[in-house]
PDB file of N, CA and C in Angstrom:
ATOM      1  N   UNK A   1      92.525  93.254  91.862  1.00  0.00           N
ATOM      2  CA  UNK A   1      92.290  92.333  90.780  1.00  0.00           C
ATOM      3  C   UNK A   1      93.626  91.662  90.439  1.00  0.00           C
ATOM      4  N   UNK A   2      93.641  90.551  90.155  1.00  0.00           N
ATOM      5  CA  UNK A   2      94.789  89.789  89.947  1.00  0.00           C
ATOM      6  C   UNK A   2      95.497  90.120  88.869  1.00  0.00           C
ATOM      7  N   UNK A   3      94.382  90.446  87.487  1.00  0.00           N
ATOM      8  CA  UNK A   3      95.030  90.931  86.021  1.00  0.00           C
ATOM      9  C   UNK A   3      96.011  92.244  86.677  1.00  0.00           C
ATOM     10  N   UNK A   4      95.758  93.038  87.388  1.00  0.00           N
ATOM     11  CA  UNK A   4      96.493  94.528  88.064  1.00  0.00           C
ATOM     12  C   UNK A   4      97.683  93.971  88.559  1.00  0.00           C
ATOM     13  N   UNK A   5      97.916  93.318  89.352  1.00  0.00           N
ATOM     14  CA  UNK A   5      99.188  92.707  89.722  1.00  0.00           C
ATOM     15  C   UNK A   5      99.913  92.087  88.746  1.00  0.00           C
ATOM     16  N   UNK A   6      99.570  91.233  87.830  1.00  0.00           N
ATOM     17  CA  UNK A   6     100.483  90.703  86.530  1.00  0.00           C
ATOM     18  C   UNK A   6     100.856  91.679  85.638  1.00  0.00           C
ATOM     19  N   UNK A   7     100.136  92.354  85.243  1.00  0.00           N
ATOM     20  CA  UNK A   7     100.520  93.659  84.358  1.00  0.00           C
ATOM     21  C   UNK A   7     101.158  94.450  84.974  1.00  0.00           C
ATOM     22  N   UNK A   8     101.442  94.885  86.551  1.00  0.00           N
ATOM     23  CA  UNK A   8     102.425  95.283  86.823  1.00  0.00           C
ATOM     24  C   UNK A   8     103.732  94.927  87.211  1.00  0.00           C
ATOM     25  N   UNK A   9     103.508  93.608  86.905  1.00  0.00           N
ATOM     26  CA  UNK A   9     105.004  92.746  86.694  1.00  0.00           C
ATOM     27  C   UNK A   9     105.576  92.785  85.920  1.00  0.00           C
ATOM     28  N   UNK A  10     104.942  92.682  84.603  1.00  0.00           N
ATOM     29  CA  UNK A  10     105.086  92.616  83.303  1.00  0.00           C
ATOM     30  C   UNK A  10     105.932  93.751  82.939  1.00  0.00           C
ATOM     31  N   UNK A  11     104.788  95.287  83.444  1.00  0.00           N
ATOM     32  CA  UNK A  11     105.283  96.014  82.839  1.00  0.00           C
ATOM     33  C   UNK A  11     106.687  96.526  83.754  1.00  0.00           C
ATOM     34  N   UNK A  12     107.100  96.405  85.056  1.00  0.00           N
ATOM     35  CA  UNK A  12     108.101  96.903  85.900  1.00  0.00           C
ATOM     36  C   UNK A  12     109.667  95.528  85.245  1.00  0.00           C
ATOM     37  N   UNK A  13     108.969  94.111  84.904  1.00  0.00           N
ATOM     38  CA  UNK A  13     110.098  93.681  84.089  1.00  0.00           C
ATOM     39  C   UNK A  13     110.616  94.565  82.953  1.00  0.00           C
ATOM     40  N   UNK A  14     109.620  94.703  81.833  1.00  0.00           N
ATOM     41  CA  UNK A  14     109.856  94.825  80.826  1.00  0.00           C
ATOM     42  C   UNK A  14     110.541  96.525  80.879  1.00  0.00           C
ATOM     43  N   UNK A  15     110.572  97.044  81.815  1.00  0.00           N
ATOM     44  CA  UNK A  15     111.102  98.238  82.232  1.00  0.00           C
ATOM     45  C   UNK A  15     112.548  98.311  82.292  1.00  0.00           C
ATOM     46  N   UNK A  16     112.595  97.150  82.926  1.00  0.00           N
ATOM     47  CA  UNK A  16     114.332  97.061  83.019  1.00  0.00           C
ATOM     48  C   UNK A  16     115.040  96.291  82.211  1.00  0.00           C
ATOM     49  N   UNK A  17     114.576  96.200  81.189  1.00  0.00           N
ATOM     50  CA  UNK A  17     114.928  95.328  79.879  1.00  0.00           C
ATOM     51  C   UNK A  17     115.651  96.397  78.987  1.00  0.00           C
ATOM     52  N   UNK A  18     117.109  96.078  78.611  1.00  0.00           N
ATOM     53  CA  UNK A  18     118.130  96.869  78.229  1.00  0.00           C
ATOM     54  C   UNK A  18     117.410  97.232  76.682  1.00  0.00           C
ATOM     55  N   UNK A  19     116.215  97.454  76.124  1.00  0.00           N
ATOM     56  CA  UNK A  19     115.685  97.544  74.847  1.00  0.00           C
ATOM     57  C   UNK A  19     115.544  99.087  74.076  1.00  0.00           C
ATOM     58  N   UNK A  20     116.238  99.310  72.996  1.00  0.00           N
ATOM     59  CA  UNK A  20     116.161 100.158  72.417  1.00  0.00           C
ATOM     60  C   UNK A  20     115.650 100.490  71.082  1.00  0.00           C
ATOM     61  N   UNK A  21     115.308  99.361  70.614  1.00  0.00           N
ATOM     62  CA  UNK A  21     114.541  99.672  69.488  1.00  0.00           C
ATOM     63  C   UNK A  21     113.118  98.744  69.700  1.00  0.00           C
ATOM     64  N   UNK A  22     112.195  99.760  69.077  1.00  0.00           N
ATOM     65  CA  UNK A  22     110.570  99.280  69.060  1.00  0.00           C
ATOM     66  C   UNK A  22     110.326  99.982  70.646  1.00  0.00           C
ATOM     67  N   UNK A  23     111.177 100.308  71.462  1.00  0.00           N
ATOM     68  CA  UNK A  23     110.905 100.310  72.834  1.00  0.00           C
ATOM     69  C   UNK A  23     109.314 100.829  73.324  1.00  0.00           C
ATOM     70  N   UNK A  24     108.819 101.687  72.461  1.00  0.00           N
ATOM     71  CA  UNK A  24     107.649 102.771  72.218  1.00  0.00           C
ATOM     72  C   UNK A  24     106.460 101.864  71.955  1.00  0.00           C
ATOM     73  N   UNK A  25     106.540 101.200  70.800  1.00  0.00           N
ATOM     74  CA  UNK A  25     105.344 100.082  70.469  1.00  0.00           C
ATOM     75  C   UNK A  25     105.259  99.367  71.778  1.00  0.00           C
ATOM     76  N   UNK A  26     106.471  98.346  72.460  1.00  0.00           N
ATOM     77  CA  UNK A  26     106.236  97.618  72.950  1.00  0.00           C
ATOM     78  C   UNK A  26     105.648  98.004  74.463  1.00  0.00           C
ATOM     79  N   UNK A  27     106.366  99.433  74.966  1.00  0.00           N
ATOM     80  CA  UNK A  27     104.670 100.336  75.581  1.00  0.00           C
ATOM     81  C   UNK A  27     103.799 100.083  75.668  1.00  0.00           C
ATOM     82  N   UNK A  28     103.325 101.180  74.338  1.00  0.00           N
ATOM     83  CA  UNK A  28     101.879 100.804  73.685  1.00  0.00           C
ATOM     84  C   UNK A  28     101.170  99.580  74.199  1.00  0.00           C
ATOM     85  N   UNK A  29     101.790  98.444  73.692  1.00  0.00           N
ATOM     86  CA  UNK A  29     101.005  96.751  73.512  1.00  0.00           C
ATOM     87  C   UNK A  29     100.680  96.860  75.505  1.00  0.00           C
ATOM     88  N   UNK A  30     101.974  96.745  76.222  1.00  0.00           N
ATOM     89  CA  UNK A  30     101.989  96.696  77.618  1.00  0.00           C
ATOM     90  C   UNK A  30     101.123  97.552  78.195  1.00  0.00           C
ATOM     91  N   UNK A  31     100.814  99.003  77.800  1.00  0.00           N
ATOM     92  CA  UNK A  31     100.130  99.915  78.822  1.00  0.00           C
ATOM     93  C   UNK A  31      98.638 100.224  78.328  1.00  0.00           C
ATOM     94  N   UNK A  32      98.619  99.624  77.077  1.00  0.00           N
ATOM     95  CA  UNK A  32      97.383 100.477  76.390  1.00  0.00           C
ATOM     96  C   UNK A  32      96.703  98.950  76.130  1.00  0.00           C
ATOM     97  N   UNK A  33      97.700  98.760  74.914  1.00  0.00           N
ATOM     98  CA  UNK A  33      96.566  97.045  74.139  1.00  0.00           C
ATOM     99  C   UNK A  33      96.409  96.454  74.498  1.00  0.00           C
ATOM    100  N   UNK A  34      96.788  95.846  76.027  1.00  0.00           N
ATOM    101  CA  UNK A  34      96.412  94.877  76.833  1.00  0.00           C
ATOM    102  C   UNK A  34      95.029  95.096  77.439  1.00  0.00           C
ATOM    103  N   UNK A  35      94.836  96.528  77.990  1.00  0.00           N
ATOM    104  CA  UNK A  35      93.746  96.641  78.953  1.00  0.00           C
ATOM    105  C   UNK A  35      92.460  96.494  77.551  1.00  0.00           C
ATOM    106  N   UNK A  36      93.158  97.189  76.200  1.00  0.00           N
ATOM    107  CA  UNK A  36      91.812  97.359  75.417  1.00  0.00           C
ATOM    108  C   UNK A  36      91.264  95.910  75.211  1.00  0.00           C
ATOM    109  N   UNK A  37      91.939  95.455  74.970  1.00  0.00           N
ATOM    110  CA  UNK A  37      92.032  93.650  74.234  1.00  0.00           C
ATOM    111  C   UNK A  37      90.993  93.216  75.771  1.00  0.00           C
ATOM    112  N   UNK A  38      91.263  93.201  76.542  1.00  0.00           N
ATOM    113  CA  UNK A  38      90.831  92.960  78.329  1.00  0.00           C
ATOM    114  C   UNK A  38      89.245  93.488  78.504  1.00  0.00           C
ATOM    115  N   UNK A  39      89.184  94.629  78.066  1.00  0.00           N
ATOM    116  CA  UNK A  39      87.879  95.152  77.692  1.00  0.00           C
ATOM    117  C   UNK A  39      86.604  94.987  76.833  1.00  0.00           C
ATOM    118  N   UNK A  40      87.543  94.780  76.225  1.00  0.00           N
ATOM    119  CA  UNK A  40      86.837  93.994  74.658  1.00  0.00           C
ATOM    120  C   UNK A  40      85.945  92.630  75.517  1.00  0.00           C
ATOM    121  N   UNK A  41      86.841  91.515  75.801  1.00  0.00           N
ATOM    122  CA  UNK A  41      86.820  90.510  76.097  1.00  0.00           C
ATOM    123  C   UNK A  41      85.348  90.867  77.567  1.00  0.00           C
ATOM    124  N   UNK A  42      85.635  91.499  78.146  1.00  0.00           N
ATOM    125  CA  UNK A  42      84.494  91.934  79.096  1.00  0.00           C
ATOM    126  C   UNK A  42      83.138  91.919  78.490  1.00  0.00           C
ATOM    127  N   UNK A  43      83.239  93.171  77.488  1.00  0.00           N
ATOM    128  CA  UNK A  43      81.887  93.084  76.837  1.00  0.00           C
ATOM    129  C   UNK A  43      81.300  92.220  76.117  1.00  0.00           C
ATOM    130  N   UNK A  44      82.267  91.344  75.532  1.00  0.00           N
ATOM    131  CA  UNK A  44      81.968  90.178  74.515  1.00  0.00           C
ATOM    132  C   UNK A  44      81.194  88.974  75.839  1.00  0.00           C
ATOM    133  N   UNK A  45      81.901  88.877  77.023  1.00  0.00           N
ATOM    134  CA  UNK A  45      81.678  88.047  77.948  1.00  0.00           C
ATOM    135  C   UNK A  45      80.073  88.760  78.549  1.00  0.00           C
ATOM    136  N   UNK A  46      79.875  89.917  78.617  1.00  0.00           N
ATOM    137  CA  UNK A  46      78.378  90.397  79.063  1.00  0.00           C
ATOM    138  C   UNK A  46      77.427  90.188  78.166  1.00  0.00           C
ATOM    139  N   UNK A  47      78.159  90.402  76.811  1.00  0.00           N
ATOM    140  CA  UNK A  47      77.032  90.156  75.872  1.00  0.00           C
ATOM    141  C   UNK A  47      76.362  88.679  75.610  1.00  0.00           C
ATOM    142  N   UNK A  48      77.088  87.750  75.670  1.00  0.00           N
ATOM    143  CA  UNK A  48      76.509  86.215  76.269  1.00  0.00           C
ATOM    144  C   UNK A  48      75.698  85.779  76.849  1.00  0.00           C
ATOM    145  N   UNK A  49      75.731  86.784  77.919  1.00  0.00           N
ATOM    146  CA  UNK A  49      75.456  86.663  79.220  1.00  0.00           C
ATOM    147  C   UNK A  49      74.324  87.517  79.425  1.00  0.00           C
ATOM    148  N   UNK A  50      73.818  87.868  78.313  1.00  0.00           N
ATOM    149  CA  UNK A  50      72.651  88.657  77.933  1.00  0.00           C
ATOM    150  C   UNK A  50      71.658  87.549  77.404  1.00  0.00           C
TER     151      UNK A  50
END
């Protein structure tokens, strides 16, 4: 899937980004709230489509 390849850009940049504060949230948003937000958007798109 193409979204799989950008998010692992994203997240292997944002890896090597000299960041020390928030570093934890901005995780979070990258590994977790993206896919939920992504999911969301799935079901909202099936439910239409119903």
């Amino acid at each position: 899937m193409i979204l799989d390849g950008v998010m692992a850009e994203a997240t292997a940049a944002f890896e090597r980004l000299p960041i020390l504060e928030d570093a934890e949230i901005m995780r979070n948003i990258l590994y977790s709230g993206m896919w939920q937000r992504f999911e969301q958007a799935v079901i909202r798109r099936q439910e239409k489509g119903k």
